[in-house]
PDB file of N, CA and C in Angstrom:
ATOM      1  N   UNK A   1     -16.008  18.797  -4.225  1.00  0.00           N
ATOM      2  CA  UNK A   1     -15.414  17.841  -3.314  1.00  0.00           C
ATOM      3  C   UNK A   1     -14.582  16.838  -4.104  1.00  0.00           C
ATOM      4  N   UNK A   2     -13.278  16.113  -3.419  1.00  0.00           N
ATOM      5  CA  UNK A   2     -12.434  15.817  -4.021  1.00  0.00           C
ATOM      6  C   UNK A   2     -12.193  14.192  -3.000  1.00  0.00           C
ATOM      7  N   UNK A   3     -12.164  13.397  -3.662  1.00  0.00           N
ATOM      8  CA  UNK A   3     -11.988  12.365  -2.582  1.00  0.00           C
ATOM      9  C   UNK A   3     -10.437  11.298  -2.828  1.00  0.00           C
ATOM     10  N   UNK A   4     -10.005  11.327  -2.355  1.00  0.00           N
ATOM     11  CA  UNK A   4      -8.498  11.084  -2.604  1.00  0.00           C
ATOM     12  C   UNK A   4      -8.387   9.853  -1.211  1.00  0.00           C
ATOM     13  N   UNK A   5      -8.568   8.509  -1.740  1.00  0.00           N
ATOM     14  CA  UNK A   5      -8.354   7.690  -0.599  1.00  0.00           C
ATOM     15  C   UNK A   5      -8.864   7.962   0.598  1.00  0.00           C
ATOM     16  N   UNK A   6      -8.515   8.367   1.844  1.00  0.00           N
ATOM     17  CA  UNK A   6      -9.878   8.060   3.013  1.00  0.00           C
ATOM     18  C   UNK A   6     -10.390   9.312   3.185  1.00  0.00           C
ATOM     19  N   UNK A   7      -9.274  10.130   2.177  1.00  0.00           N
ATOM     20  CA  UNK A   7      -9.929  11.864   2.921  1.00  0.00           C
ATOM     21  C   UNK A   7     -10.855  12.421   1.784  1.00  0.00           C
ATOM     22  N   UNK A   8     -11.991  13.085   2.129  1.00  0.00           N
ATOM     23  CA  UNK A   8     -12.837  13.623   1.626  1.00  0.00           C
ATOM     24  C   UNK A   8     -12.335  15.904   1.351  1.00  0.00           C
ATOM     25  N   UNK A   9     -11.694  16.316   0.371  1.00  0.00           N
ATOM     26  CA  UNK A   9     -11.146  17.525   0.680  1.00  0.00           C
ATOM     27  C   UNK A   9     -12.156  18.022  -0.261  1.00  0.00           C
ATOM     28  N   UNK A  10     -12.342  19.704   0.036  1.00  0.00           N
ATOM     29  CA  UNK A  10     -13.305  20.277  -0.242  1.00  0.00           C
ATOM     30  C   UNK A  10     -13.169  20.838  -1.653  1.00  0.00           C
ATOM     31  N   UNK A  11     -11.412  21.075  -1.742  1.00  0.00           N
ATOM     32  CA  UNK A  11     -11.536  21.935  -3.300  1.00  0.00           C
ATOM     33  C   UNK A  11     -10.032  20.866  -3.843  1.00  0.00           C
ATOM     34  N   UNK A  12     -10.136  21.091  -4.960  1.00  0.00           N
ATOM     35  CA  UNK A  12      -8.496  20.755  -5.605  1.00  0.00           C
ATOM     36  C   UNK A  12      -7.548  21.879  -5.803  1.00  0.00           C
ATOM     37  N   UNK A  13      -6.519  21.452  -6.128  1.00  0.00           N
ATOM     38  CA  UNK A  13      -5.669  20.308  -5.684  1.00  0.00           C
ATOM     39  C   UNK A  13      -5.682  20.569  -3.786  1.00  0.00           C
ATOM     40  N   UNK A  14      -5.031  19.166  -3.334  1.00  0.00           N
ATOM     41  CA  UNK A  14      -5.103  18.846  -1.924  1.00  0.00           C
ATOM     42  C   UNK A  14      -3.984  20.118  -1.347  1.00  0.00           C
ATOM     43  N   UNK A  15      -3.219  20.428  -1.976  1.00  0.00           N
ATOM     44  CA  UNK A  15      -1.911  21.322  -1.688  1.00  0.00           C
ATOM     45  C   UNK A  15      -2.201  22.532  -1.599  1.00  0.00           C
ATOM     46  N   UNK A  16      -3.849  22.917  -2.178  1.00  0.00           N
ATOM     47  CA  UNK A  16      -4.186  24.423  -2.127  1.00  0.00           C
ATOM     48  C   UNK A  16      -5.432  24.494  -1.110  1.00  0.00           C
ATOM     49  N   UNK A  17      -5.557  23.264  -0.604  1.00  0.00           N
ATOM     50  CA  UNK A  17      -6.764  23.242   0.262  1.00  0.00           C
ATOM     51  C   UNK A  17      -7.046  24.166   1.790  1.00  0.00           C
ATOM     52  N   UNK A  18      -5.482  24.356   2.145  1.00  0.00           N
ATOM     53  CA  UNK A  18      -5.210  25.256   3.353  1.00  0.00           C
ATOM     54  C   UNK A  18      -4.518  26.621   3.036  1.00  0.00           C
ATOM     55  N   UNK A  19      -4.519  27.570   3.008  1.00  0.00           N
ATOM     56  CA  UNK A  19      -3.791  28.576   3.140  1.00  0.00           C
ATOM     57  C   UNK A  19      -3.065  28.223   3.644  1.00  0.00           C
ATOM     58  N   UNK A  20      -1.519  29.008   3.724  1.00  0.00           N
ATOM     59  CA  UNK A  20      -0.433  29.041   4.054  1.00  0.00           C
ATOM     60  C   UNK A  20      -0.985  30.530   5.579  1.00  0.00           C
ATOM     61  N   UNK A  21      -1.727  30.808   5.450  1.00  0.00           N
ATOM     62  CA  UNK A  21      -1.729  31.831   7.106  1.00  0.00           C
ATOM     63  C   UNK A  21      -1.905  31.283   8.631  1.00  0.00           C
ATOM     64  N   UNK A  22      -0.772  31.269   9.147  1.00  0.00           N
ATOM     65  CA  UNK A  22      -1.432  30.735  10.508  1.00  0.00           C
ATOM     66  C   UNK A  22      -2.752  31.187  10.952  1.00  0.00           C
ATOM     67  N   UNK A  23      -3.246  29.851  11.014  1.00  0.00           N
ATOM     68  CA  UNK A  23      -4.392  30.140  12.183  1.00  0.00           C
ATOM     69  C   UNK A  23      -6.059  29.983  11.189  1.00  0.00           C
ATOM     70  N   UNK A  24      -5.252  29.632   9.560  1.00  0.00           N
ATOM     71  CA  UNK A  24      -6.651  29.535   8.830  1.00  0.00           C
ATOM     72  C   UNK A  24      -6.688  27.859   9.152  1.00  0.00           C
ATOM     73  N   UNK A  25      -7.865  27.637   9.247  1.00  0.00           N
ATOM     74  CA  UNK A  25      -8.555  26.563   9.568  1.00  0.00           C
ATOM     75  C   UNK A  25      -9.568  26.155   8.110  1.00  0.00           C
ATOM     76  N   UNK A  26      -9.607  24.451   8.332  1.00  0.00           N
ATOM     77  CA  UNK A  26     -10.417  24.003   7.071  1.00  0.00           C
ATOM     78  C   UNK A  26     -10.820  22.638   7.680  1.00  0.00           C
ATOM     79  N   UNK A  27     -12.133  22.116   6.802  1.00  0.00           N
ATOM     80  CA  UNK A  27     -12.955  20.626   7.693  1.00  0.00           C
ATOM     81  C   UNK A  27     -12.647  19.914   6.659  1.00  0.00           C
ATOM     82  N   UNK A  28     -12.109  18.987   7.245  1.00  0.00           N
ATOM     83  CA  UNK A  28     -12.213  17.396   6.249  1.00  0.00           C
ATOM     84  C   UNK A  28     -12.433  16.263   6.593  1.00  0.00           C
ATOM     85  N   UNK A  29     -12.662  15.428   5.965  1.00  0.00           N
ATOM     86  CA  UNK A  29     -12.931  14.318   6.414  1.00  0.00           C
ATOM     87  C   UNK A  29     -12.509  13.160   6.353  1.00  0.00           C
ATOM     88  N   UNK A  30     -11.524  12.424   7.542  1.00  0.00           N
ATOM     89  CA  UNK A  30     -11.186  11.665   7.455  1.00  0.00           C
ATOM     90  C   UNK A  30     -11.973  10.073   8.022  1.00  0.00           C
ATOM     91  N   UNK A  31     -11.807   9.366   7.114  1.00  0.00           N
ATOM     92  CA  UNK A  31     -12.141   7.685   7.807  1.00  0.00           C
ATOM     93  C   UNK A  31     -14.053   8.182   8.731  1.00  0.00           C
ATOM     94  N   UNK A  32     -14.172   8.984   8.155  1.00  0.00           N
ATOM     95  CA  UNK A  32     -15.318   8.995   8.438  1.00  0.00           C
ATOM     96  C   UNK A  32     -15.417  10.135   9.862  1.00  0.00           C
ATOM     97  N   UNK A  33     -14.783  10.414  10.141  1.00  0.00           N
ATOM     98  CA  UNK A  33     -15.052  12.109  11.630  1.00  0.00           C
ATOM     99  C   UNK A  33     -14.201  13.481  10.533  1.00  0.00           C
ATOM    100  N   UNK A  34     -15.337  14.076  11.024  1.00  0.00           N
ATOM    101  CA  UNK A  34     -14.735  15.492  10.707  1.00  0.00           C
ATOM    102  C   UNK A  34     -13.738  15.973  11.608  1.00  0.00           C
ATOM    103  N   UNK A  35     -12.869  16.342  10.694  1.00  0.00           N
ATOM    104  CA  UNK A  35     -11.692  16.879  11.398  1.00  0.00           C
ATOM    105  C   UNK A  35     -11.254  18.345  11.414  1.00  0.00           C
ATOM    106  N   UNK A  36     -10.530  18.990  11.722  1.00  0.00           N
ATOM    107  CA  UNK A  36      -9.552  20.418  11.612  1.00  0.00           C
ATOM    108  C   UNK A  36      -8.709  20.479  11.335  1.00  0.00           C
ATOM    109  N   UNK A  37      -8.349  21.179  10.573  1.00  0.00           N
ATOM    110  CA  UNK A  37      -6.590  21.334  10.097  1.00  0.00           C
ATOM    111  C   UNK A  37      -6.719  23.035  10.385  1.00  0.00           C
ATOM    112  N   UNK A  38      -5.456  23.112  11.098  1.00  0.00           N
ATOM    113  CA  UNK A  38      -5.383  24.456  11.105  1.00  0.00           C
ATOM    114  C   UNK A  38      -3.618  24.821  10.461  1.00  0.00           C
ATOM    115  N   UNK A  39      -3.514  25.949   9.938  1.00  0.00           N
ATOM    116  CA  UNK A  39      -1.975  26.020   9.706  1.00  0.00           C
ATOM    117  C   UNK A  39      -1.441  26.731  10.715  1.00  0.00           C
ATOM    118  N   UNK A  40      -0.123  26.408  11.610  1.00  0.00           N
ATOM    119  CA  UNK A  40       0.325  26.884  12.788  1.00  0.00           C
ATOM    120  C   UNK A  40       1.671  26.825  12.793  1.00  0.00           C
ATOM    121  N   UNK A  41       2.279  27.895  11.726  1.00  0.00           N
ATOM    122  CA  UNK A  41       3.286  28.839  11.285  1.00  0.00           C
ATOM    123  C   UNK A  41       3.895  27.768  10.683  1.00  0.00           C
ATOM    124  N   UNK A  42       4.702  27.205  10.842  1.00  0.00           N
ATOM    125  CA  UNK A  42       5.358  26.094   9.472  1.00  0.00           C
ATOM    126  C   UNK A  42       4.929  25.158   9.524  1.00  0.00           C
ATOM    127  N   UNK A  43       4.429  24.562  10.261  1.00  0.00           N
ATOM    128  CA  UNK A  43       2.958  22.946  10.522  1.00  0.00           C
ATOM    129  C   UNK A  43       1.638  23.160  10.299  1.00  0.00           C
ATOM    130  N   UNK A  44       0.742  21.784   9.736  1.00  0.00           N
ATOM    131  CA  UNK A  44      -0.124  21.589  10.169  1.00  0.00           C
ATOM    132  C   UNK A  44      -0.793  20.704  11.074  1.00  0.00           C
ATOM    133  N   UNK A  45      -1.492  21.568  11.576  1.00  0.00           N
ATOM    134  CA  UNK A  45      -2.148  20.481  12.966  1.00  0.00           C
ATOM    135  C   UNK A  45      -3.815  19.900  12.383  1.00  0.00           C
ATOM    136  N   UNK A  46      -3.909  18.597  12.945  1.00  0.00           N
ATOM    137  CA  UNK A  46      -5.170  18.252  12.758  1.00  0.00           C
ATOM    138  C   UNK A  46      -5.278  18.089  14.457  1.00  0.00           C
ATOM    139  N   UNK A  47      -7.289  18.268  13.736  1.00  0.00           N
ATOM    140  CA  UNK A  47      -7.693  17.717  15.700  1.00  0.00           C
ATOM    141  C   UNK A  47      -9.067  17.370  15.336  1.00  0.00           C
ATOM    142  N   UNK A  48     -10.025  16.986  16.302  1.00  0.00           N
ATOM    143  CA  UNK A  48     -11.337  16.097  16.026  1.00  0.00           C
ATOM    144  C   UNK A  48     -12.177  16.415  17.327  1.00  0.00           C
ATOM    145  N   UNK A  49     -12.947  16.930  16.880  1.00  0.00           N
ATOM    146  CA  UNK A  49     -13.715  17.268  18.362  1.00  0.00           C
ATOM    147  C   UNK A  49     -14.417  16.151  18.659  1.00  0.00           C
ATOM    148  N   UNK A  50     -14.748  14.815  17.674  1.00  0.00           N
ATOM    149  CA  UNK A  50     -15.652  13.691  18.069  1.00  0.00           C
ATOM    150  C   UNK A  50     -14.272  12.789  18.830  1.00  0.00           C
ATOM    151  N   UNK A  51     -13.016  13.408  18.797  1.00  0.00           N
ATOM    152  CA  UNK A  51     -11.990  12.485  19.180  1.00  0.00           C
ATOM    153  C   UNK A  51     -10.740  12.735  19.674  1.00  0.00           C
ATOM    154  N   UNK A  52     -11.030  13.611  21.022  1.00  0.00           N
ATOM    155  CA  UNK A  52     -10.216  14.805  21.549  1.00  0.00           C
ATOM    156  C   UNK A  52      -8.670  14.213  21.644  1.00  0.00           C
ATOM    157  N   UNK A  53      -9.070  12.838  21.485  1.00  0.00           N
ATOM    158  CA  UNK A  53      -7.258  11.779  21.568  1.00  0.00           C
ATOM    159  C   UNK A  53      -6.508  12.461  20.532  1.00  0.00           C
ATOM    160  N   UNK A  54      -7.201  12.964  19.431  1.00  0.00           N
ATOM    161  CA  UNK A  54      -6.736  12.669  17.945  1.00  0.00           C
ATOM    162  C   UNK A  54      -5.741  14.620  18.129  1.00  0.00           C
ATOM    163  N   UNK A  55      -4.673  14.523  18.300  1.00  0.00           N
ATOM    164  CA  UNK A  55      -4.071  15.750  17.884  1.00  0.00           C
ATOM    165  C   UNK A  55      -2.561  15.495  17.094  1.00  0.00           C
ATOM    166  N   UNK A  56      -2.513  15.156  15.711  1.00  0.00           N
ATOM    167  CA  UNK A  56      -1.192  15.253  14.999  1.00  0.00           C
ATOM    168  C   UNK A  56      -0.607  16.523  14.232  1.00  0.00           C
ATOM    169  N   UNK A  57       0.371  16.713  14.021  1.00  0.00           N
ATOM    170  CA  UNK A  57       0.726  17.614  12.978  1.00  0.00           C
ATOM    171  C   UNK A  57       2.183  16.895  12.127  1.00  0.00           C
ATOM    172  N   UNK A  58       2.590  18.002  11.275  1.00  0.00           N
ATOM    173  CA  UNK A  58       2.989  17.737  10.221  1.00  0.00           C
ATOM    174  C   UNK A  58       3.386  18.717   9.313  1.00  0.00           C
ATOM    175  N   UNK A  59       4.723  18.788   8.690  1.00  0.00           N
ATOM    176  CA  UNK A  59       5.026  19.987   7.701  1.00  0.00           C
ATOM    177  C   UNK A  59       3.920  20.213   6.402  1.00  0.00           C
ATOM    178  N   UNK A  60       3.459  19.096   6.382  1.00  0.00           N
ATOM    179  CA  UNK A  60       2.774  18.900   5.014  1.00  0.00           C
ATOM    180  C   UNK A  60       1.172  18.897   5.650  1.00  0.00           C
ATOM    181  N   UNK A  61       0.317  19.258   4.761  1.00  0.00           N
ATOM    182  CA  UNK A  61      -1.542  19.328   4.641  1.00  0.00           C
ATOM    183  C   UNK A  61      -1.257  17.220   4.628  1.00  0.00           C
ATOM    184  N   UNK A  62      -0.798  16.887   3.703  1.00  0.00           N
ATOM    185  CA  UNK A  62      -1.227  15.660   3.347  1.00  0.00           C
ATOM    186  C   UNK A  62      -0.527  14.305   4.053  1.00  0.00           C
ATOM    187  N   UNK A  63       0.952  15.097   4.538  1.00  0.00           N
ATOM    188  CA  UNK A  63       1.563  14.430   5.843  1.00  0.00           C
ATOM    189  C   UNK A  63       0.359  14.548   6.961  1.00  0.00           C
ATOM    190  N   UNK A  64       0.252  15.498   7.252  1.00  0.00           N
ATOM    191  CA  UNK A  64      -0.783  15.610   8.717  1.00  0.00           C
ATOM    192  C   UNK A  64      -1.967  14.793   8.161  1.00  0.00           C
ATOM    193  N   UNK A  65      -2.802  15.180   7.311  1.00  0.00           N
ATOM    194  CA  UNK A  65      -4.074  13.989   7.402  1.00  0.00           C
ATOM    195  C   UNK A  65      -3.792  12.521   6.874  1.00  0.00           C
ATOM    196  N   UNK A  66      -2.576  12.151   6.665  1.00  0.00           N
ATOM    197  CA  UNK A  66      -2.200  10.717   6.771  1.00  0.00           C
ATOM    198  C   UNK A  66      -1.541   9.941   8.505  1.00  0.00           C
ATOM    199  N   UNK A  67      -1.346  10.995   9.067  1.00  0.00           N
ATOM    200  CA  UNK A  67      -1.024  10.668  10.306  1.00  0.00           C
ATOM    201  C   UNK A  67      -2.629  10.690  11.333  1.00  0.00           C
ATOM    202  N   UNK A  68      -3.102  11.635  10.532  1.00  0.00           N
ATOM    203  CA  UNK A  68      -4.705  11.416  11.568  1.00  0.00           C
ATOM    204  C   UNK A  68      -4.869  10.459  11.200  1.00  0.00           C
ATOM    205  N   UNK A  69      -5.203   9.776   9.464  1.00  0.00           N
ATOM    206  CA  UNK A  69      -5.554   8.685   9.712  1.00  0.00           C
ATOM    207  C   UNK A  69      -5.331   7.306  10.216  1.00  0.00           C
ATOM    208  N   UNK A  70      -3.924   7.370  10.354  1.00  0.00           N
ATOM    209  CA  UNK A  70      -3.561   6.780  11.526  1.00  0.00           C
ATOM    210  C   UNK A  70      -3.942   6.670  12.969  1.00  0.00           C
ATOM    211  N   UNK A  71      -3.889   7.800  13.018  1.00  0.00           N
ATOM    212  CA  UNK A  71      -4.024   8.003  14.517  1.00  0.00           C
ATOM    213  C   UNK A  71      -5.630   7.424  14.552  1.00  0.00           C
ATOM    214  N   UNK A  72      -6.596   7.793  13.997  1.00  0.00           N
ATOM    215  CA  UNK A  72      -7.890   7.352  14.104  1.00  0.00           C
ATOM    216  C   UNK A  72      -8.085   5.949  14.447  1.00  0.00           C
ATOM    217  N   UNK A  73      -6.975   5.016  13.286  1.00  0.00           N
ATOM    218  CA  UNK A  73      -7.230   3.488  12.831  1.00  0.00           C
ATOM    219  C   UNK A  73      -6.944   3.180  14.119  1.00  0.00           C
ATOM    220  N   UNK A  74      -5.401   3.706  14.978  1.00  0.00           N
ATOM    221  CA  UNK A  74      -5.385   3.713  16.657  1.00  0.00           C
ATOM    222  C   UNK A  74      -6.246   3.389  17.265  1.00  0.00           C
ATOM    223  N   UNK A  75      -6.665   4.522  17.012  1.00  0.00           N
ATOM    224  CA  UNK A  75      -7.890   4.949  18.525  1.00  0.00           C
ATOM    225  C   UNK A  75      -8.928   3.765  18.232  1.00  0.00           C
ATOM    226  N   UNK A  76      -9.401   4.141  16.749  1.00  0.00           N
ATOM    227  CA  UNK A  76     -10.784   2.868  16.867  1.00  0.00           C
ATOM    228  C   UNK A  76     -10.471   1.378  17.502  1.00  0.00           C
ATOM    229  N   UNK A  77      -9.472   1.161  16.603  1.00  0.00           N
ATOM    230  CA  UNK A  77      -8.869  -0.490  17.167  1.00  0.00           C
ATOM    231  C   UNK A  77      -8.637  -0.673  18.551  1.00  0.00           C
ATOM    232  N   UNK A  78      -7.830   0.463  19.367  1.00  0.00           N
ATOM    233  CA  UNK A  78      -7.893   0.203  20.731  1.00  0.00           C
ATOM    234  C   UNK A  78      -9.363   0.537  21.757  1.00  0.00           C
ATOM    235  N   UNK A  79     -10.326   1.222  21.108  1.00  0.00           N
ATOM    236  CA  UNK A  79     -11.718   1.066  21.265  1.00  0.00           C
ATOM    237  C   UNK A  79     -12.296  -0.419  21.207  1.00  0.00           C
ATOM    238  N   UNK A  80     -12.014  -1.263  19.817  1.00  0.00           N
ATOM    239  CA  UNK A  80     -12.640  -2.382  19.446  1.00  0.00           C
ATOM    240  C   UNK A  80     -12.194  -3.174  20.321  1.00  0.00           C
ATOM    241  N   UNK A  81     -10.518  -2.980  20.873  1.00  0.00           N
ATOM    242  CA  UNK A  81      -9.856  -3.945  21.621  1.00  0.00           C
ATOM    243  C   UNK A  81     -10.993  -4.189  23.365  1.00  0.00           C
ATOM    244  N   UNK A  82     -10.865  -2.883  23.667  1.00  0.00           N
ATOM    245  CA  UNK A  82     -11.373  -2.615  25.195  1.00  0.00           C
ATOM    246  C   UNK A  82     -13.056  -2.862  24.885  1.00  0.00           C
ATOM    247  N   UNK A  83     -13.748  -2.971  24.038  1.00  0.00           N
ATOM    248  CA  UNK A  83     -15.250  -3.172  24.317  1.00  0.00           C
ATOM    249  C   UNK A  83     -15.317  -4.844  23.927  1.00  0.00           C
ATOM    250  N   UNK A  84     -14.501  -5.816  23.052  1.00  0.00           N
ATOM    251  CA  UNK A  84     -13.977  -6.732  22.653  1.00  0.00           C
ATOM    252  C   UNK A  84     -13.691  -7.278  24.678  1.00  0.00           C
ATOM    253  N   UNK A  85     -12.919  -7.138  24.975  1.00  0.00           N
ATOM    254  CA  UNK A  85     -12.134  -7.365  26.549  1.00  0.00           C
ATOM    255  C   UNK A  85     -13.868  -7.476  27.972  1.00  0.00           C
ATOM    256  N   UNK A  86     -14.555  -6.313  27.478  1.00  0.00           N
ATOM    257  CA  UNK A  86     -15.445  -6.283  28.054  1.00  0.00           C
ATOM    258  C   UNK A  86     -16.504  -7.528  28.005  1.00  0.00           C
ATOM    259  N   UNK A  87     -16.687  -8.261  26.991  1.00  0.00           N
ATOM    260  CA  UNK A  87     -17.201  -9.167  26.854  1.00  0.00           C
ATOM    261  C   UNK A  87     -17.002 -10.774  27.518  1.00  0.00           C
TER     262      UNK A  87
END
């Protein structure tokens, strides 16, 4: 395991972590939820089953899990916002 800022990747380098075949799939971990990356012919897609909001892609393995983690910091903050509001 390889930990490179928020993502947790399973082998090195980060660039060999996915096959290049559509449709191979790999778990990582971002900001703390396991995620999916699948390769889907010249992109990769991430997705999160703890966070069905969460679907980005990206030409790049390391473009796409910098945009999940985005997308995550999203989602949580507008979570914190609406349970924050509830009060």
């Amino acid at each position: 395991m390889r930990t490179a800022g928020p993502f947790t990747l399973p082998v090195e380098p980060a660039a060999e972590a996915l096959p290049a075949v559509p449709g191979s799939e790999l778990g990582v971990t971002v900001r703390g939820y396991e995620v999916v990356v699948r390769a889907c012919g010249d992109t990769v897609r991430v997705t999160c089953p703890e966070l069905p909001q969460l679907s980005v892609s990206d030409a790049t393995l390391i473009g796409a899990l910098a945009l999940a983690e985005d997308a995550i910091a999203a989602i949580l903050a507008d979570e914190f916002e609406r349970t924050d509001q509830a009060h």
